[in-house]
PDBML (XML) file of the C-alpha atoms, coordinates in Angstrom:
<?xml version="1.0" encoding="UTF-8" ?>
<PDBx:datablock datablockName="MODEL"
   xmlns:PDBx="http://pdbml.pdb.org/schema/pdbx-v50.xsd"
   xmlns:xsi="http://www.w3.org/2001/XMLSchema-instance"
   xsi:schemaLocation="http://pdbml.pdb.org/schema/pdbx-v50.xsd pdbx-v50.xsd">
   <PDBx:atom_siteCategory>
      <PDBx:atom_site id="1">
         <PDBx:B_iso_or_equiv>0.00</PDBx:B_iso_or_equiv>
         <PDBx:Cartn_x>1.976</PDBx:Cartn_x>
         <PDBx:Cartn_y>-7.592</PDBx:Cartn_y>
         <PDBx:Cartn_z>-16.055</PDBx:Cartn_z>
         <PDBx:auth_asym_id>A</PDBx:auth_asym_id>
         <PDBx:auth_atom_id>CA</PDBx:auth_atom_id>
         <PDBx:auth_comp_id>UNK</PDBx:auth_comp_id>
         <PDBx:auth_seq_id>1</PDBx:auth_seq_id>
         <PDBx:group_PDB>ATOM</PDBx:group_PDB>
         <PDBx:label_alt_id xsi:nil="true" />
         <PDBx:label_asym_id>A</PDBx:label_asym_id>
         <PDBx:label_atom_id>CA</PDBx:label_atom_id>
         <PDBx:label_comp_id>UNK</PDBx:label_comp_id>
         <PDBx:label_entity_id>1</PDBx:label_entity_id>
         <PDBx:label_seq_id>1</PDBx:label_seq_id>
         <PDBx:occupancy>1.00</PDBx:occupancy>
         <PDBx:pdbx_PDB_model_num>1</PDBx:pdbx_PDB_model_num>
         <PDBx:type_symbol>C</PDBx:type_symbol>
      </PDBx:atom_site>
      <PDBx:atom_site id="2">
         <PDBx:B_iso_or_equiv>0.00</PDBx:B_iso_or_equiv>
         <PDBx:Cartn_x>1.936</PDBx:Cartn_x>
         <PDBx:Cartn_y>-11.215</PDBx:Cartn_y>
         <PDBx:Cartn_z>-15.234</PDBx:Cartn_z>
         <PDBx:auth_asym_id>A</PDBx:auth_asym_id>
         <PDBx:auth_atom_id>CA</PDBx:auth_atom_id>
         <PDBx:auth_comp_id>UNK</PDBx:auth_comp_id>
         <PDBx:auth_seq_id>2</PDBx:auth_seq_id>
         <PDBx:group_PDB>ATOM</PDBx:group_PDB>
         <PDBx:label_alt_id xsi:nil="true" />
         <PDBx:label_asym_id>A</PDBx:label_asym_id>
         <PDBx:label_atom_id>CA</PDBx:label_atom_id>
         <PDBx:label_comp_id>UNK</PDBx:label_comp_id>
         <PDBx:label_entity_id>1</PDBx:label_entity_id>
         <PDBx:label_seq_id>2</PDBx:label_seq_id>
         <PDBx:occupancy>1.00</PDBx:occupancy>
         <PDBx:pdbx_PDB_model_num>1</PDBx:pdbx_PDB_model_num>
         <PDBx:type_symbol>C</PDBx:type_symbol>
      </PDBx:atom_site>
      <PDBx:atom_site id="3">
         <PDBx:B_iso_or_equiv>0.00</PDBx:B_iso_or_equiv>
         <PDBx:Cartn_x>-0.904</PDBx:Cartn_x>
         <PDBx:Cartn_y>-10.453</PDBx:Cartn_y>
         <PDBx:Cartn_z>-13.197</PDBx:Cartn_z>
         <PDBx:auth_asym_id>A</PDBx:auth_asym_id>
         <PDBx:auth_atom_id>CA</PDBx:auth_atom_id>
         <PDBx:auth_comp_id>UNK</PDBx:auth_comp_id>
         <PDBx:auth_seq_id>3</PDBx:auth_seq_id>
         <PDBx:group_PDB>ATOM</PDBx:group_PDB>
         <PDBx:label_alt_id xsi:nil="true" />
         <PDBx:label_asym_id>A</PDBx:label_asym_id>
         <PDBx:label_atom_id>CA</PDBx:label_atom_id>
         <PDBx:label_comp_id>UNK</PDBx:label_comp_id>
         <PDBx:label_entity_id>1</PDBx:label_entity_id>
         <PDBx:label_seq_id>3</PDBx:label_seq_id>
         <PDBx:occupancy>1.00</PDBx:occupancy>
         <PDBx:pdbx_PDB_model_num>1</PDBx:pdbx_PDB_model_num>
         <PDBx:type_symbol>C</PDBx:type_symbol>
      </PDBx:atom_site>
      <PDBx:atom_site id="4">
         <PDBx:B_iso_or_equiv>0.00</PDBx:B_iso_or_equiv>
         <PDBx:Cartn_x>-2.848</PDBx:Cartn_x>
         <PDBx:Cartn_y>-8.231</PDBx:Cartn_y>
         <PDBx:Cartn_z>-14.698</PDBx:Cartn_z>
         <PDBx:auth_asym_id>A</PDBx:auth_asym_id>
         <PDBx:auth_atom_id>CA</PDBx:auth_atom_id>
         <PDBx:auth_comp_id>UNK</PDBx:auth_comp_id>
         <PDBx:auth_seq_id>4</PDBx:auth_seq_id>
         <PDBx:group_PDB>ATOM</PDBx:group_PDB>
         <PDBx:label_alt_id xsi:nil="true" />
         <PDBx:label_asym_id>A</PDBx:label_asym_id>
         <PDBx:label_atom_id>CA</PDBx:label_atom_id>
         <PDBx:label_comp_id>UNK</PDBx:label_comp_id>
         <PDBx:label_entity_id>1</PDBx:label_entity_id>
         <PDBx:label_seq_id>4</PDBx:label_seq_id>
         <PDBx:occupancy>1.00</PDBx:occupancy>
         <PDBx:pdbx_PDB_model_num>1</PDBx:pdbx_PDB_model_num>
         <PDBx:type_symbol>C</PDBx:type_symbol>
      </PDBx:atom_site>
      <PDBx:atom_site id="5">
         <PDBx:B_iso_or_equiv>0.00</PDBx:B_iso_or_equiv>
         <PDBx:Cartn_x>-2.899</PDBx:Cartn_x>
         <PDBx:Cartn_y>-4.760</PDBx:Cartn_y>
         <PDBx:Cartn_z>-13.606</PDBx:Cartn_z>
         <PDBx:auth_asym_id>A</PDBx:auth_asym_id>
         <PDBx:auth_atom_id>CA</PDBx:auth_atom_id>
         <PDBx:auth_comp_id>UNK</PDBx:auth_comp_id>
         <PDBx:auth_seq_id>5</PDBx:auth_seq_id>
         <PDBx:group_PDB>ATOM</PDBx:group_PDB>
         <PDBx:label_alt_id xsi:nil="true" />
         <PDBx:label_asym_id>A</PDBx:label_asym_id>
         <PDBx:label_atom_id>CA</PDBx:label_atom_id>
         <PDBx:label_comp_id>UNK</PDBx:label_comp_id>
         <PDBx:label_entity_id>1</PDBx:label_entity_id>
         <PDBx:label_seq_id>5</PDBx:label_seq_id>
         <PDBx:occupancy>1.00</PDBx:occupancy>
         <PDBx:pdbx_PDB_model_num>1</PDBx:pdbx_PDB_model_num>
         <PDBx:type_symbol>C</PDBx:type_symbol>
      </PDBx:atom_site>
      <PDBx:atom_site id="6">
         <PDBx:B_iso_or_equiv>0.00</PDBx:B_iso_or_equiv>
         <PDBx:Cartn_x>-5.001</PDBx:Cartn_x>
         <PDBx:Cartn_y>-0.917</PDBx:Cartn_y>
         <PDBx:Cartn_z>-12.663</PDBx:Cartn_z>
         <PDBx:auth_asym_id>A</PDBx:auth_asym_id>
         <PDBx:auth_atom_id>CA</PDBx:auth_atom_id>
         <PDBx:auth_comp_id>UNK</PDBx:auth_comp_id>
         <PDBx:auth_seq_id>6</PDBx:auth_seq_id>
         <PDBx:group_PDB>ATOM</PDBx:group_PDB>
         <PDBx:label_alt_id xsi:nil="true" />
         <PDBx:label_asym_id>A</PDBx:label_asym_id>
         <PDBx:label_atom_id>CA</PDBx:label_atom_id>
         <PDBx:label_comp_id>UNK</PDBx:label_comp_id>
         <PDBx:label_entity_id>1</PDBx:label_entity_id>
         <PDBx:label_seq_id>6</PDBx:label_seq_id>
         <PDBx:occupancy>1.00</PDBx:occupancy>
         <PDBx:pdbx_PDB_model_num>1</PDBx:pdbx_PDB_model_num>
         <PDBx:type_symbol>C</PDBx:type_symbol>
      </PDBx:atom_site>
      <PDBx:atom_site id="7">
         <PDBx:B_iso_or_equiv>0.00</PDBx:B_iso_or_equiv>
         <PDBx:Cartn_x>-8.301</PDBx:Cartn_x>
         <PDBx:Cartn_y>-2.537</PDBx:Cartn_y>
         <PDBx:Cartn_z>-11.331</PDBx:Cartn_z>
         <PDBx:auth_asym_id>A</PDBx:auth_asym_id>
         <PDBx:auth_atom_id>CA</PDBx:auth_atom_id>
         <PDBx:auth_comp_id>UNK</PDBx:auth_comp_id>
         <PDBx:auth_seq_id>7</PDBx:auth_seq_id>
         <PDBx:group_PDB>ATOM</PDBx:group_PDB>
         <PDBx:label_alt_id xsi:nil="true" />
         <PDBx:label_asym_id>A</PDBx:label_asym_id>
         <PDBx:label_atom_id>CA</PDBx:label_atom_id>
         <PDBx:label_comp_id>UNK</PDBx:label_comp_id>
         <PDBx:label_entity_id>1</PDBx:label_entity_id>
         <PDBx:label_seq_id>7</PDBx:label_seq_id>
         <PDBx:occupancy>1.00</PDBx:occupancy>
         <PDBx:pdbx_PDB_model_num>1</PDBx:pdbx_PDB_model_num>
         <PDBx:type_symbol>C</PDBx:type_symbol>
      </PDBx:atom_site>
      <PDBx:atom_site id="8">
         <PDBx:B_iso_or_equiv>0.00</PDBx:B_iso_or_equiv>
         <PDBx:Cartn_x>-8.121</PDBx:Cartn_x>
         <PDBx:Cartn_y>-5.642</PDBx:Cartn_y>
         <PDBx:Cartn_z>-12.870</PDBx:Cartn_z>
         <PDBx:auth_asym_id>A</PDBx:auth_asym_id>
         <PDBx:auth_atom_id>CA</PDBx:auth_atom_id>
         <PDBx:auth_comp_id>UNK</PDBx:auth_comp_id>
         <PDBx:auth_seq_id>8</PDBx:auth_seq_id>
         <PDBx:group_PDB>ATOM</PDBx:group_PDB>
         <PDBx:label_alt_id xsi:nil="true" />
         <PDBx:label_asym_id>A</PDBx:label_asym_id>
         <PDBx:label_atom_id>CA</PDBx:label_atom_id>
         <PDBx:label_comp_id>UNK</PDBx:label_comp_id>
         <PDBx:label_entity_id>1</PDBx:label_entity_id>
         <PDBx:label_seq_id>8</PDBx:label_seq_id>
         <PDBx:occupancy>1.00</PDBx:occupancy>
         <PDBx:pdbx_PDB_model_num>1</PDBx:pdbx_PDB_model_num>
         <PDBx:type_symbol>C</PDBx:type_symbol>
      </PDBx:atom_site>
      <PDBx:atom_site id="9">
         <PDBx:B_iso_or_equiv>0.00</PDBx:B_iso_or_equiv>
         <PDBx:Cartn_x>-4.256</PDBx:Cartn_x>
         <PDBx:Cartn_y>-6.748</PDBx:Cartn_y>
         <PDBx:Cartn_z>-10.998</PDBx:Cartn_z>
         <PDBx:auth_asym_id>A</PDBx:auth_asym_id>
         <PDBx:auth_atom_id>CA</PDBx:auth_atom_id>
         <PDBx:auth_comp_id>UNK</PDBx:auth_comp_id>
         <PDBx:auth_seq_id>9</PDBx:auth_seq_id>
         <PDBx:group_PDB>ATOM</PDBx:group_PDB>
         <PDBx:label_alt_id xsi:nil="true" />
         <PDBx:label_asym_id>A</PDBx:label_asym_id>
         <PDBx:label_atom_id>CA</PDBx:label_atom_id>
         <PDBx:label_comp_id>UNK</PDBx:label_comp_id>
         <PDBx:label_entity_id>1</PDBx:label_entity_id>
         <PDBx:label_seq_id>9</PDBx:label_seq_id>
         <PDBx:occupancy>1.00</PDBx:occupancy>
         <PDBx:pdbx_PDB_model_num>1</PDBx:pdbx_PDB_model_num>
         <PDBx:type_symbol>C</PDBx:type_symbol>
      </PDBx:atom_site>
      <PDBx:atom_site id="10">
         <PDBx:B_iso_or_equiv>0.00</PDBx:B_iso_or_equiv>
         <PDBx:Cartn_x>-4.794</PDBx:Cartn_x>
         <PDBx:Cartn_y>-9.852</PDBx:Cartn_y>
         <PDBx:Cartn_z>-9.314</PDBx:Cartn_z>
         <PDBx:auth_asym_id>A</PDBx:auth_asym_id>
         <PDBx:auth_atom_id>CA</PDBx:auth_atom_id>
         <PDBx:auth_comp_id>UNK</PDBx:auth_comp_id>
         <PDBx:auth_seq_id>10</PDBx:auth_seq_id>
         <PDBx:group_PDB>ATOM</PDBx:group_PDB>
         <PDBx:label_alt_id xsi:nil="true" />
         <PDBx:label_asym_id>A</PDBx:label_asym_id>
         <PDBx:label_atom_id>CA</PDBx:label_atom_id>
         <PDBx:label_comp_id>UNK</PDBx:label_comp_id>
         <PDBx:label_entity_id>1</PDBx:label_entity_id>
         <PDBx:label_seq_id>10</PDBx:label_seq_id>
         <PDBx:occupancy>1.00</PDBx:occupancy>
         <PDBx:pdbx_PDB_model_num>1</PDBx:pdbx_PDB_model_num>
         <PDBx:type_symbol>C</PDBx:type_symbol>
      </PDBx:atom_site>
      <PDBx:atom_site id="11">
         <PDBx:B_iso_or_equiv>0.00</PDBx:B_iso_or_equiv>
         <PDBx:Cartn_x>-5.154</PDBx:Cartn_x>
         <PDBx:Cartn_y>-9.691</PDBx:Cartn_y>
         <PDBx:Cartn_z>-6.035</PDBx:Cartn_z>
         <PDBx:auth_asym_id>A</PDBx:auth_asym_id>
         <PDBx:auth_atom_id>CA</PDBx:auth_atom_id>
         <PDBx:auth_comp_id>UNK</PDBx:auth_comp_id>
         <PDBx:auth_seq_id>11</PDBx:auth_seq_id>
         <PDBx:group_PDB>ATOM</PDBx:group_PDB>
         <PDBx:label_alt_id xsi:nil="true" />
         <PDBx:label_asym_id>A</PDBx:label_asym_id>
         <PDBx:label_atom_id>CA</PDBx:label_atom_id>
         <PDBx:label_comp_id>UNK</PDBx:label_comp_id>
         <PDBx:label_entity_id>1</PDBx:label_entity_id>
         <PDBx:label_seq_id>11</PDBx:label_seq_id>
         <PDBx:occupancy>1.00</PDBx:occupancy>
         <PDBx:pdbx_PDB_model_num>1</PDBx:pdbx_PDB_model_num>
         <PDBx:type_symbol>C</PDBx:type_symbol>
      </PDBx:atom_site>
      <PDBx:atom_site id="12">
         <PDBx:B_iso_or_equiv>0.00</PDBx:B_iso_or_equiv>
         <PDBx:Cartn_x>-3.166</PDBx:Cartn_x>
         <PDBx:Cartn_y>-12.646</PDBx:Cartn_y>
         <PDBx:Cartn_z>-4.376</PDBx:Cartn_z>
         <PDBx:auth_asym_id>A</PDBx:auth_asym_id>
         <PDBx:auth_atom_id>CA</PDBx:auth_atom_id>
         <PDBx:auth_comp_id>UNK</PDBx:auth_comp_id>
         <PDBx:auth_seq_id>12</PDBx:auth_seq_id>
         <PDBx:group_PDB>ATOM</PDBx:group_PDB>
         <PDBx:label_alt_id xsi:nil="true" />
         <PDBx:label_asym_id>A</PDBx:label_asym_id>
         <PDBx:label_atom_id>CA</PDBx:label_atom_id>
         <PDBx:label_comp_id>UNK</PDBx:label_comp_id>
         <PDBx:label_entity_id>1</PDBx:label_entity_id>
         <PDBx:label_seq_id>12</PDBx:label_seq_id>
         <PDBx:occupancy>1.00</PDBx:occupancy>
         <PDBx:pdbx_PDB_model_num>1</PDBx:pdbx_PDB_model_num>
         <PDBx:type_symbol>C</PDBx:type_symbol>
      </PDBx:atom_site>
      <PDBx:atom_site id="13">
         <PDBx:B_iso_or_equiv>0.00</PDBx:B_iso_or_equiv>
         <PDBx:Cartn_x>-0.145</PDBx:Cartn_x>
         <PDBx:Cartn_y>-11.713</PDBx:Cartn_y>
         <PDBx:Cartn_z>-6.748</PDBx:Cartn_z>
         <PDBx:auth_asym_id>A</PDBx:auth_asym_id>
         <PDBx:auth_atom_id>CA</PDBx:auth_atom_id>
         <PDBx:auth_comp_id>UNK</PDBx:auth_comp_id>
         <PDBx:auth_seq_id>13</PDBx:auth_seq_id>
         <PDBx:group_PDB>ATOM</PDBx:group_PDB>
         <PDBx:label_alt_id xsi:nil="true" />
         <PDBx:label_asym_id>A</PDBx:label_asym_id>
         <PDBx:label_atom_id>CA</PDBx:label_atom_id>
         <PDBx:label_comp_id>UNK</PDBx:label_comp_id>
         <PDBx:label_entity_id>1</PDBx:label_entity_id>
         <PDBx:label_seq_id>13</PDBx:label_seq_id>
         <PDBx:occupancy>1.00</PDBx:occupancy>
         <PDBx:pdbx_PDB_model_num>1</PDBx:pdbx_PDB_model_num>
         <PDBx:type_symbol>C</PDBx:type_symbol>
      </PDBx:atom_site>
      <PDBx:atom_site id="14">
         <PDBx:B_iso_or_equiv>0.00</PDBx:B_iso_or_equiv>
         <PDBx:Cartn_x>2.023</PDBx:Cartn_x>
         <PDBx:Cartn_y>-11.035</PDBx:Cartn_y>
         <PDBx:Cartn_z>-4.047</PDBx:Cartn_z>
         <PDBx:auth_asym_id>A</PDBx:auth_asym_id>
         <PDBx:auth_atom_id>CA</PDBx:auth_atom_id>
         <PDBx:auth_comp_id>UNK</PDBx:auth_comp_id>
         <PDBx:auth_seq_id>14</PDBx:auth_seq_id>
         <PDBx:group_PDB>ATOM</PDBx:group_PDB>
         <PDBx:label_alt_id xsi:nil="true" />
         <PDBx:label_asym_id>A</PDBx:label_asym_id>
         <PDBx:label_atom_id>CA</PDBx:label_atom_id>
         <PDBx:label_comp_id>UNK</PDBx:label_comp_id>
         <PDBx:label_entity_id>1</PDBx:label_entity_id>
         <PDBx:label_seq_id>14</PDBx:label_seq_id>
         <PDBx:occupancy>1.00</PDBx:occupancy>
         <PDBx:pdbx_PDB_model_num>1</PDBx:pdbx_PDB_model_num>
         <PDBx:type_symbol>C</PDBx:type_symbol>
      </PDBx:atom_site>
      <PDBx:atom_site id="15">
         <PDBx:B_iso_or_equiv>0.00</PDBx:B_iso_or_equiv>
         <PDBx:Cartn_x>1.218</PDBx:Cartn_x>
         <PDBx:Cartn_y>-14.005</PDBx:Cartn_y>
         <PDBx:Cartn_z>-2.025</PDBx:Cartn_z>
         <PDBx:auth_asym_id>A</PDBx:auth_asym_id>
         <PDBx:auth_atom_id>CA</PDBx:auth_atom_id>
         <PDBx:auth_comp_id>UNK</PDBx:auth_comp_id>
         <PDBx:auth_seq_id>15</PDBx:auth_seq_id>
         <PDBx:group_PDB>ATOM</PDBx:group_PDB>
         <PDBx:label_alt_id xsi:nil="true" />
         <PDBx:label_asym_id>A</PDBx:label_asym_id>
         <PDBx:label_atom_id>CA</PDBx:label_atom_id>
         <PDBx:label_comp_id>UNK</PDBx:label_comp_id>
         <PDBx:label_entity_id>1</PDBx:label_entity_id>
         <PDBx:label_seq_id>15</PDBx:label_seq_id>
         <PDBx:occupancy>1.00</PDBx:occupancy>
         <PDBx:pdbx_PDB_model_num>1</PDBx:pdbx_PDB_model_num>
         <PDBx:type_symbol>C</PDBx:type_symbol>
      </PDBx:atom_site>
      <PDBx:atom_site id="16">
         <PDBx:B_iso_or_equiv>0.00</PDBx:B_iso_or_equiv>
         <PDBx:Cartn_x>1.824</PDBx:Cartn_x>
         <PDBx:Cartn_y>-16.298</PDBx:Cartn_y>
         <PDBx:Cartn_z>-5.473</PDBx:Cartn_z>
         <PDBx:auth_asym_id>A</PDBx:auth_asym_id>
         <PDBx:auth_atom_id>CA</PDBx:auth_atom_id>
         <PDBx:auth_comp_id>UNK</PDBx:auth_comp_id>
         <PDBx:auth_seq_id>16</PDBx:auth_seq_id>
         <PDBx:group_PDB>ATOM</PDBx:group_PDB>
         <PDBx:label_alt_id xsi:nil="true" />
         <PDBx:label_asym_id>A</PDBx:label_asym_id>
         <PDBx:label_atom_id>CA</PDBx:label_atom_id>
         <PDBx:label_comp_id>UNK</PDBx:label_comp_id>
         <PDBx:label_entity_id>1</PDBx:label_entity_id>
         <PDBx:label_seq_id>16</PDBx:label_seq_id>
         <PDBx:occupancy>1.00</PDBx:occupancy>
         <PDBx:pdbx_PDB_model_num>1</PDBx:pdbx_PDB_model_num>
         <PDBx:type_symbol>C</PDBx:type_symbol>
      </PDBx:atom_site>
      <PDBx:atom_site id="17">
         <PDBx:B_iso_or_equiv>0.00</PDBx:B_iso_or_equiv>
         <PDBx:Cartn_x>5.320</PDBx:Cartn_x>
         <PDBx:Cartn_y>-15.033</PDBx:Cartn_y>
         <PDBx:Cartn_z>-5.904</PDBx:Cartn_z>
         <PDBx:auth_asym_id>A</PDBx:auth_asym_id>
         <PDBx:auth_atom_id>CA</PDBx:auth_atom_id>
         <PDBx:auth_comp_id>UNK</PDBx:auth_comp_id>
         <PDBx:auth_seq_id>17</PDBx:auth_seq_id>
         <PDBx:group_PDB>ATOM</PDBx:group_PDB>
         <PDBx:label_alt_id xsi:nil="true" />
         <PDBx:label_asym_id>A</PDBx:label_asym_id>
         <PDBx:label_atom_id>CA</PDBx:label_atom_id>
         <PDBx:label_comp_id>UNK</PDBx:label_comp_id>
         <PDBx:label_entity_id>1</PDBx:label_entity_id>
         <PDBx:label_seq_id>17</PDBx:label_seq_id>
         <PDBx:occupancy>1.00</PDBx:occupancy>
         <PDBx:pdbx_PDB_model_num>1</PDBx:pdbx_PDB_model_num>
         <PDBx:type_symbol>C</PDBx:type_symbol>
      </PDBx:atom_site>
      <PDBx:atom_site id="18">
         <PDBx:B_iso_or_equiv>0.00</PDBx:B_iso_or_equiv>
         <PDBx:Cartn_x>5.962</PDBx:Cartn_x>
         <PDBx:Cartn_y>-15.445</PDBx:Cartn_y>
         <PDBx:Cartn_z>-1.723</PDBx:Cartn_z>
         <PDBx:auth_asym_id>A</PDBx:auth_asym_id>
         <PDBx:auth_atom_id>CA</PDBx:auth_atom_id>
         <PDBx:auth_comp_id>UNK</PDBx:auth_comp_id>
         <PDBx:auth_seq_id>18</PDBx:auth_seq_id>
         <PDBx:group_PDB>ATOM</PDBx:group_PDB>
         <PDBx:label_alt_id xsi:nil="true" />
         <PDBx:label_asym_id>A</PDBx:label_asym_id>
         <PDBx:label_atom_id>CA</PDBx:label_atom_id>
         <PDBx:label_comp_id>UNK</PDBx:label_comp_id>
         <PDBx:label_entity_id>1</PDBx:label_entity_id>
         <PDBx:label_seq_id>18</PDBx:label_seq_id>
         <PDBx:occupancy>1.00</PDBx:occupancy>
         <PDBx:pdbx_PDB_model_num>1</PDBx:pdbx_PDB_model_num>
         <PDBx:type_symbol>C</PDBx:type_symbol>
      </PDBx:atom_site>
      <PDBx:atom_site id="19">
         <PDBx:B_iso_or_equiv>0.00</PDBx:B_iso_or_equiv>
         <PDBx:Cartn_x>4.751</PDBx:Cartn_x>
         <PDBx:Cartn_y>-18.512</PDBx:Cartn_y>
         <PDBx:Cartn_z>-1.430</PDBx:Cartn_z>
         <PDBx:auth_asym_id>A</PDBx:auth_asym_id>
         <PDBx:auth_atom_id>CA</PDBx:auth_atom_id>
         <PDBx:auth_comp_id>UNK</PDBx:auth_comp_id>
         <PDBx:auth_seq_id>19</PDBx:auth_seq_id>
         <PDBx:group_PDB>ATOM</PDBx:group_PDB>
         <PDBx:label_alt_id xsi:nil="true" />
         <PDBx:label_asym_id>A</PDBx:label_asym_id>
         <PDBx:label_atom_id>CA</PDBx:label_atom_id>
         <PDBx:label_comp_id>UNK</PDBx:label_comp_id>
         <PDBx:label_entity_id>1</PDBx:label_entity_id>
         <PDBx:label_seq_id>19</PDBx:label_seq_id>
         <PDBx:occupancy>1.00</PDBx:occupancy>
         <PDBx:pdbx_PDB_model_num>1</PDBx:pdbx_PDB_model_num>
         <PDBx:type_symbol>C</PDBx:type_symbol>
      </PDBx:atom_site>
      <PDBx:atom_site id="20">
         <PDBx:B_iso_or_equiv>0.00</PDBx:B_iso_or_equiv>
         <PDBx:Cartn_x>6.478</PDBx:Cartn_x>
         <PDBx:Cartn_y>-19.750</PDBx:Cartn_y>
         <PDBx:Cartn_z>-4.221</PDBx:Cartn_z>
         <PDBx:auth_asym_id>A</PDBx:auth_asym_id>
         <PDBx:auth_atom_id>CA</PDBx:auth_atom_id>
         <PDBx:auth_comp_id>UNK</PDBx:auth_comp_id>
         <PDBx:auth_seq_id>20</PDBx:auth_seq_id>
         <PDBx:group_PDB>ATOM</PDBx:group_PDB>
         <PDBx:label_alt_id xsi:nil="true" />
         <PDBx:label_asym_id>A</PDBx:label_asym_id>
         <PDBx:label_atom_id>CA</PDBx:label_atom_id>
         <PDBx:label_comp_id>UNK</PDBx:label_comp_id>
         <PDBx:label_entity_id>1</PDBx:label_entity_id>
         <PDBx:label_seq_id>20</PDBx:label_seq_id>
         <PDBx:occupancy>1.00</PDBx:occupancy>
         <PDBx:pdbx_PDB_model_num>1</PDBx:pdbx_PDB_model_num>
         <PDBx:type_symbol>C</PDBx:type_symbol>
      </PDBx:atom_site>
      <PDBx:atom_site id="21">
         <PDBx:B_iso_or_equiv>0.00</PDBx:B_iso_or_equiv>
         <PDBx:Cartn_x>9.588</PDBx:Cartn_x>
         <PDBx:Cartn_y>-18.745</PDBx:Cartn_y>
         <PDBx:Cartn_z>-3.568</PDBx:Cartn_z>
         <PDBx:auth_asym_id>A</PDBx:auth_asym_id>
         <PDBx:auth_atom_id>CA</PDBx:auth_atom_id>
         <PDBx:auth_comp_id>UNK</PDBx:auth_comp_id>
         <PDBx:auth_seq_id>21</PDBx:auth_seq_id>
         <PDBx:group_PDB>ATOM</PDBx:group_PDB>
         <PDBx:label_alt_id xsi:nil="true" />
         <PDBx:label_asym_id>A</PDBx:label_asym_id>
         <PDBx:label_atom_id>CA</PDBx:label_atom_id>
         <PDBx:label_comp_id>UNK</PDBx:label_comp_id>
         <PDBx:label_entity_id>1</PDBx:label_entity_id>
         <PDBx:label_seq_id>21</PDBx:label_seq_id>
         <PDBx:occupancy>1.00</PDBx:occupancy>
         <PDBx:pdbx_PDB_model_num>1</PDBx:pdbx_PDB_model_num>
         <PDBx:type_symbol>C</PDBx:type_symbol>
      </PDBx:atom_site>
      <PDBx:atom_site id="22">
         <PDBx:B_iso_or_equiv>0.00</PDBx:B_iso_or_equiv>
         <PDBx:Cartn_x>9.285</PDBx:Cartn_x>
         <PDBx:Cartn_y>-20.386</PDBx:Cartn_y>
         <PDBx:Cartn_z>-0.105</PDBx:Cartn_z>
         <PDBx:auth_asym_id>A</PDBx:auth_asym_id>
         <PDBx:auth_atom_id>CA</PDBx:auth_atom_id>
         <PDBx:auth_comp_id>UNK</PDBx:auth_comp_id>
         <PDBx:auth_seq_id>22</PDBx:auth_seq_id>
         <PDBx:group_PDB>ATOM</PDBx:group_PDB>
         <PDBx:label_alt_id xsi:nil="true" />
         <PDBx:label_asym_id>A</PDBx:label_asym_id>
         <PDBx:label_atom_id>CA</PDBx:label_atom_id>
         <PDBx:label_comp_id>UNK</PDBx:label_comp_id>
         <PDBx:label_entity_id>1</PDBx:label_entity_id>
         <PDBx:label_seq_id>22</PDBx:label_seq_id>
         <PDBx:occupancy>1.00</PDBx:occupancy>
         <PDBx:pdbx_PDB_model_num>1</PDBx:pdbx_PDB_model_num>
         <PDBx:type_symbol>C</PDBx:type_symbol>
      </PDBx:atom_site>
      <PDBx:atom_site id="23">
         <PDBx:B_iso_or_equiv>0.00</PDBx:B_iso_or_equiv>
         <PDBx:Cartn_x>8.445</PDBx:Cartn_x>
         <PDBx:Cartn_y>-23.578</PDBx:Cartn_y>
         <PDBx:Cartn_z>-1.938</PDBx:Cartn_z>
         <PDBx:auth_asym_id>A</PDBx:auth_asym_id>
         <PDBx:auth_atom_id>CA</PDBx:auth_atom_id>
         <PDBx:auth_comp_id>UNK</PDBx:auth_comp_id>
         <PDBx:auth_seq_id>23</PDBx:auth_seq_id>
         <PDBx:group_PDB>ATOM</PDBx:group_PDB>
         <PDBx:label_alt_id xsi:nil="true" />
         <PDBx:label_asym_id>A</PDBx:label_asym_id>
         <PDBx:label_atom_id>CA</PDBx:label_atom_id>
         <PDBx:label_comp_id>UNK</PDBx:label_comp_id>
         <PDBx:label_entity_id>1</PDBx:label_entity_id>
         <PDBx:label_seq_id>23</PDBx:label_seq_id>
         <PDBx:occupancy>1.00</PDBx:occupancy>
         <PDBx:pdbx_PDB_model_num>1</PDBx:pdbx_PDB_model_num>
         <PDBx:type_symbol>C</PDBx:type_symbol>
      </PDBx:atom_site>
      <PDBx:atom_site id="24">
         <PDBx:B_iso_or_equiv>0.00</PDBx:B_iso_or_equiv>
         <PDBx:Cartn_x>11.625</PDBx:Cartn_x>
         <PDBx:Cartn_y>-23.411</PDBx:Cartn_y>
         <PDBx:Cartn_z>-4.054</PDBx:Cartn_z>
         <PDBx:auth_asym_id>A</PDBx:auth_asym_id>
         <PDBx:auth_atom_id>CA</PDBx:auth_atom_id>
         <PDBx:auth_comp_id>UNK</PDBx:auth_comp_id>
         <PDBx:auth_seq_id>24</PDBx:auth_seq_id>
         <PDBx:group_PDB>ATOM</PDBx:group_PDB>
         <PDBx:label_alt_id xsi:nil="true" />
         <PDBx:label_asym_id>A</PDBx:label_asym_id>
         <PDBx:label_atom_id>CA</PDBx:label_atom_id>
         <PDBx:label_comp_id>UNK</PDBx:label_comp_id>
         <PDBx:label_entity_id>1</PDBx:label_entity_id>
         <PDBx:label_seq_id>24</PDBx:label_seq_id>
         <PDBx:occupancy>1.00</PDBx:occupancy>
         <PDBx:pdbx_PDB_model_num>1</PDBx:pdbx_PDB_model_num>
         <PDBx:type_symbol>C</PDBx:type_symbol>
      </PDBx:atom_site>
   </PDBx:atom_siteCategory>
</PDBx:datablock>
């Protein structure tokens, strides 16, 4: 739960970890 989570789960999470791993 890096991000959170239930109501409170961040919600650009998935974009963080994509656009990250496009960076690297």
């Amino acid at each position: 739960l890096p991000y959170g989570g239930g109501k409170h789960h961040c919600i650009g999470a998935g974009w963080s970890v994509q656009m990250t791993g496009q960076l690297v």
